[in-house]
C-alpha atoms as a PDB file:
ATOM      1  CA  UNK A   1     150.341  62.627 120.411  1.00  0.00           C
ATOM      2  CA  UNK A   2     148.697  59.173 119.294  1.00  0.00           C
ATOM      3  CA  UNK A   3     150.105  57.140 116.873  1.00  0.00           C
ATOM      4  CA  UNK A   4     148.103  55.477 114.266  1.00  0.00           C
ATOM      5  CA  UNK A   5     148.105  52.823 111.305  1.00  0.00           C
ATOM      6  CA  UNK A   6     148.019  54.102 108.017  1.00  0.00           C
ATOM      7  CA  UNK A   7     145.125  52.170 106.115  1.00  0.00           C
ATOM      8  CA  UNK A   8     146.346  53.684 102.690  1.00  0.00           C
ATOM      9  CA  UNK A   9     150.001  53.091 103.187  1.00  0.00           C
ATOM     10  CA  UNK A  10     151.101  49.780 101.977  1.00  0.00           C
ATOM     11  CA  UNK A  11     154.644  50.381 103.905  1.00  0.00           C
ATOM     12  CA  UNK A  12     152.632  49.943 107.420  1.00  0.00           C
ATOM     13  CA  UNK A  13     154.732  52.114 109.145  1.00  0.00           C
ATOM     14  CA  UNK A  14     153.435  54.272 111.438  1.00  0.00           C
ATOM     15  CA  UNK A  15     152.275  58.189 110.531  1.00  0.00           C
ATOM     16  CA  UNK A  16     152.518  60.279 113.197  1.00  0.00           C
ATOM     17  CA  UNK A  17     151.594  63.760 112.523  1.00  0.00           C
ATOM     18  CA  UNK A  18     149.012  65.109 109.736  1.00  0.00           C
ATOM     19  CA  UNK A  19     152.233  66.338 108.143  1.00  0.00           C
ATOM     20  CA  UNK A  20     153.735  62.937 107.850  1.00  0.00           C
ATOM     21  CA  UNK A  21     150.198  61.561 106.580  1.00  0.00           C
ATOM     22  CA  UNK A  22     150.133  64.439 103.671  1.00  0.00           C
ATOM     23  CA  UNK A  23     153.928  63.320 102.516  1.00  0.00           C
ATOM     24  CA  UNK A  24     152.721  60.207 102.489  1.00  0.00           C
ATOM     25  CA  UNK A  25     150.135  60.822 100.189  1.00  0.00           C
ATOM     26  CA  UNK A  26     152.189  62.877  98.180  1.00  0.00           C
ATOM     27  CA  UNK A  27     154.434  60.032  97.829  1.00  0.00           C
ATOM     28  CA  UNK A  28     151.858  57.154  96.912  1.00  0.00           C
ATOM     29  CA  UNK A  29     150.288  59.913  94.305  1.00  0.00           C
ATOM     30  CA  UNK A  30     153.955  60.810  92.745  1.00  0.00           C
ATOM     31  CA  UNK A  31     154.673  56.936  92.677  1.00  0.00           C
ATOM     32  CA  UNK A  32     151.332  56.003  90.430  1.00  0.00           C
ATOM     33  CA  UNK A  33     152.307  59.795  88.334  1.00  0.00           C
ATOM     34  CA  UNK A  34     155.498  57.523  87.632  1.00  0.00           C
ATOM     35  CA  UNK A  35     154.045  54.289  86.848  1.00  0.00           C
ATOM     36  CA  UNK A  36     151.259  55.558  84.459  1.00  0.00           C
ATOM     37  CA  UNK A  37     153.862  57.437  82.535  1.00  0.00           C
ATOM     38  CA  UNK A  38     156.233  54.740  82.415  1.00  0.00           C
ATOM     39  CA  UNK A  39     153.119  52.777  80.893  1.00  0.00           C
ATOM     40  CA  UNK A  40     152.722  55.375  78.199  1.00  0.00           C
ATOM     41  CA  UNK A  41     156.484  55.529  77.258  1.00  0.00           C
ATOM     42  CA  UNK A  42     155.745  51.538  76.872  1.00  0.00           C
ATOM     43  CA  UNK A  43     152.831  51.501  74.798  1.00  0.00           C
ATOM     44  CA  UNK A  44     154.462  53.258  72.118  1.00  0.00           C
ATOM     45  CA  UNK A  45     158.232  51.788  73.024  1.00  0.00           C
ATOM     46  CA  UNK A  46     159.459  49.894  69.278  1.00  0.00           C
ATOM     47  CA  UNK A  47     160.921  47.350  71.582  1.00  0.00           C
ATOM     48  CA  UNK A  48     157.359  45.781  72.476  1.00  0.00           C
ATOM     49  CA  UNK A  49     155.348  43.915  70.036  1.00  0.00           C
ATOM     50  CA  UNK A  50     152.292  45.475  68.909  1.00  0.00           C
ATOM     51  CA  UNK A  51     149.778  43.270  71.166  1.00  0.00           C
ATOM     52  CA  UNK A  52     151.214  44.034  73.431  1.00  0.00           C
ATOM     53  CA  UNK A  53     151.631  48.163  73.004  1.00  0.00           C
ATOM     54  CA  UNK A  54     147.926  47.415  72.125  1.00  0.00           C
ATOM     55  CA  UNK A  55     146.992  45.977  75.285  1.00  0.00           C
ATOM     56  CA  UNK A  56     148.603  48.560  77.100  1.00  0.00           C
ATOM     57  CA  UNK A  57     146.601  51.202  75.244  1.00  0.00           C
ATOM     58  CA  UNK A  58     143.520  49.275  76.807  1.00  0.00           C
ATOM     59  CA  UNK A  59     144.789  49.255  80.068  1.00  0.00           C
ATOM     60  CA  UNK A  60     145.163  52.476  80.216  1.00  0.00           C
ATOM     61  CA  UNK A  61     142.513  53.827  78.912  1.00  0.00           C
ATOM     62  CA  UNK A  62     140.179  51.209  80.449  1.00  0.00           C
ATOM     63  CA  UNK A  63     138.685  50.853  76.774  1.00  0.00           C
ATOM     64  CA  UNK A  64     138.875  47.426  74.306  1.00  0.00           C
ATOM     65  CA  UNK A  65     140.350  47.270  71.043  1.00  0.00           C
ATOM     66  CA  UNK A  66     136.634  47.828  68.951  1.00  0.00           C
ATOM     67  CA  UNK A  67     135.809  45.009  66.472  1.00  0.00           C
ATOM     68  CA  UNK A  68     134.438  47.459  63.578  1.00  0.00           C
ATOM     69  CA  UNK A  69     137.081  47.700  60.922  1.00  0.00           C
ATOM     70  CA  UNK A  70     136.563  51.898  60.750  1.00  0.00           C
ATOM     71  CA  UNK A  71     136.040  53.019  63.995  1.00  0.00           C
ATOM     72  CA  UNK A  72     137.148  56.310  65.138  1.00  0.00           C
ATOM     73  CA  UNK A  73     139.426  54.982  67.654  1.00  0.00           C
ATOM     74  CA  UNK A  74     141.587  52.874  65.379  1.00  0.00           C
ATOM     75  CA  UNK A  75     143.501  55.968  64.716  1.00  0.00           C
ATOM     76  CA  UNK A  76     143.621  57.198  67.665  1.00  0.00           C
ATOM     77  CA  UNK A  77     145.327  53.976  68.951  1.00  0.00           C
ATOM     78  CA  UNK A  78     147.331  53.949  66.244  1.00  0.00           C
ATOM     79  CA  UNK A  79     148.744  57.209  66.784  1.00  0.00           C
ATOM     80  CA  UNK A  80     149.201  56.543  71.158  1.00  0.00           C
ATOM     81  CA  UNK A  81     150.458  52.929  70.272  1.00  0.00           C
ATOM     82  CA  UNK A  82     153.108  54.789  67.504  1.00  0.00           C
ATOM     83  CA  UNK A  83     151.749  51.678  65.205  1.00  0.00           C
ATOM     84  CA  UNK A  84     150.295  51.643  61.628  1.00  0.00           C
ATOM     85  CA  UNK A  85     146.530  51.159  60.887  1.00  0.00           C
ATOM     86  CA  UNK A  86     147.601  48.066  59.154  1.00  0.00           C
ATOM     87  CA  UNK A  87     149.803  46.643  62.838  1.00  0.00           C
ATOM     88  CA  UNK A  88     146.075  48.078  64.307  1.00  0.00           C
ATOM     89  CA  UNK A  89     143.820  45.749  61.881  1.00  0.00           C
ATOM     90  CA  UNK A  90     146.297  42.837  62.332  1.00  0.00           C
ATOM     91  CA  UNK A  91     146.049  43.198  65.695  1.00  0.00           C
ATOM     92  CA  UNK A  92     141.493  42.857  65.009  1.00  0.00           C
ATOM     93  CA  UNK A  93     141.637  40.101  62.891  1.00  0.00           C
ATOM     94  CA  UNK A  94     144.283  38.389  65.273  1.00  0.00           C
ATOM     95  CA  UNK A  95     141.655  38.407  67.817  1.00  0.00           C
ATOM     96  CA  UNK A  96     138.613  37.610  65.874  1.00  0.00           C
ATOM     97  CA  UNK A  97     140.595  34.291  65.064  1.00  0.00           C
ATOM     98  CA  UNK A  98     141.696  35.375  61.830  1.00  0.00           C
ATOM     99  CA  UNK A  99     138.603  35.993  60.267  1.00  0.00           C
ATOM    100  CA  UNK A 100     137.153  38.753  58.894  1.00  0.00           C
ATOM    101  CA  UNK A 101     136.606  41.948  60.838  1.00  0.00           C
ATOM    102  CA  UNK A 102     133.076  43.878  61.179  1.00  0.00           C
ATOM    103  CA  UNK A 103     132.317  46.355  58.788  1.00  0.00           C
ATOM    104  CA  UNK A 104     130.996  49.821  59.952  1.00  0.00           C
ATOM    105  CA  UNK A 105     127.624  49.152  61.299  1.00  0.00           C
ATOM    106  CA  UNK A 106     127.981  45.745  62.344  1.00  0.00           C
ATOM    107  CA  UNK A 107     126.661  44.851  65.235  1.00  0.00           C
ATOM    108  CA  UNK A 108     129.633  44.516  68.342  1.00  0.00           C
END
């Protein structure tokens, strides 16, 4: 039986059988399972300041806070987040430098 390097195992150690390689998987798969859920317990943890609950929203999703001051997904990051649409809007004019945010329609 040949022993060969694992390209998707960042351990390096060697796999040996098909079996091995499979639990290895398994492992690598249950180990991002854990991180992504420990990143949605943060984004809505009270202990983490709203930027940042924001940003891991973002991360997450792989989607940007939108600049328009009524879009759909304000809520829906408000509710994930556990913040208020007020900690939301803060959160848009923080970024827009403190001016004024989009209204609906408004070019992005």
């Amino acid at each position: 039986m040949a022993l060969h390097r694992s390209t998707d195992n960042d351990s390096g150690f060697m796999v040996s059988t098909p079996a091995e390689r499979r639990a290895a998987v398994l492992r690598q798969e249950e180990e991002r399972a854990a991180i992504r859920q420990s990143e949605i317990a943060a984004q809505a943890s009270p202990l983490i300041e709203p930027h940042e609950r924001i940003r891991l929203w973002e991360k997450l999703h792989a989607l940007r806070l939108p600049s328009a001051a009524n879009h759909k997904l304000l809520s829906v990051i408000a509710e994930q987040t556990e913040l208020t649409m007020g900690q939301v809007k803060e959160e848009q004019i923080r970024r827009a430098g403190g001016g004024v945010v989009q209204a609906p329609g408004a070019e992005v």
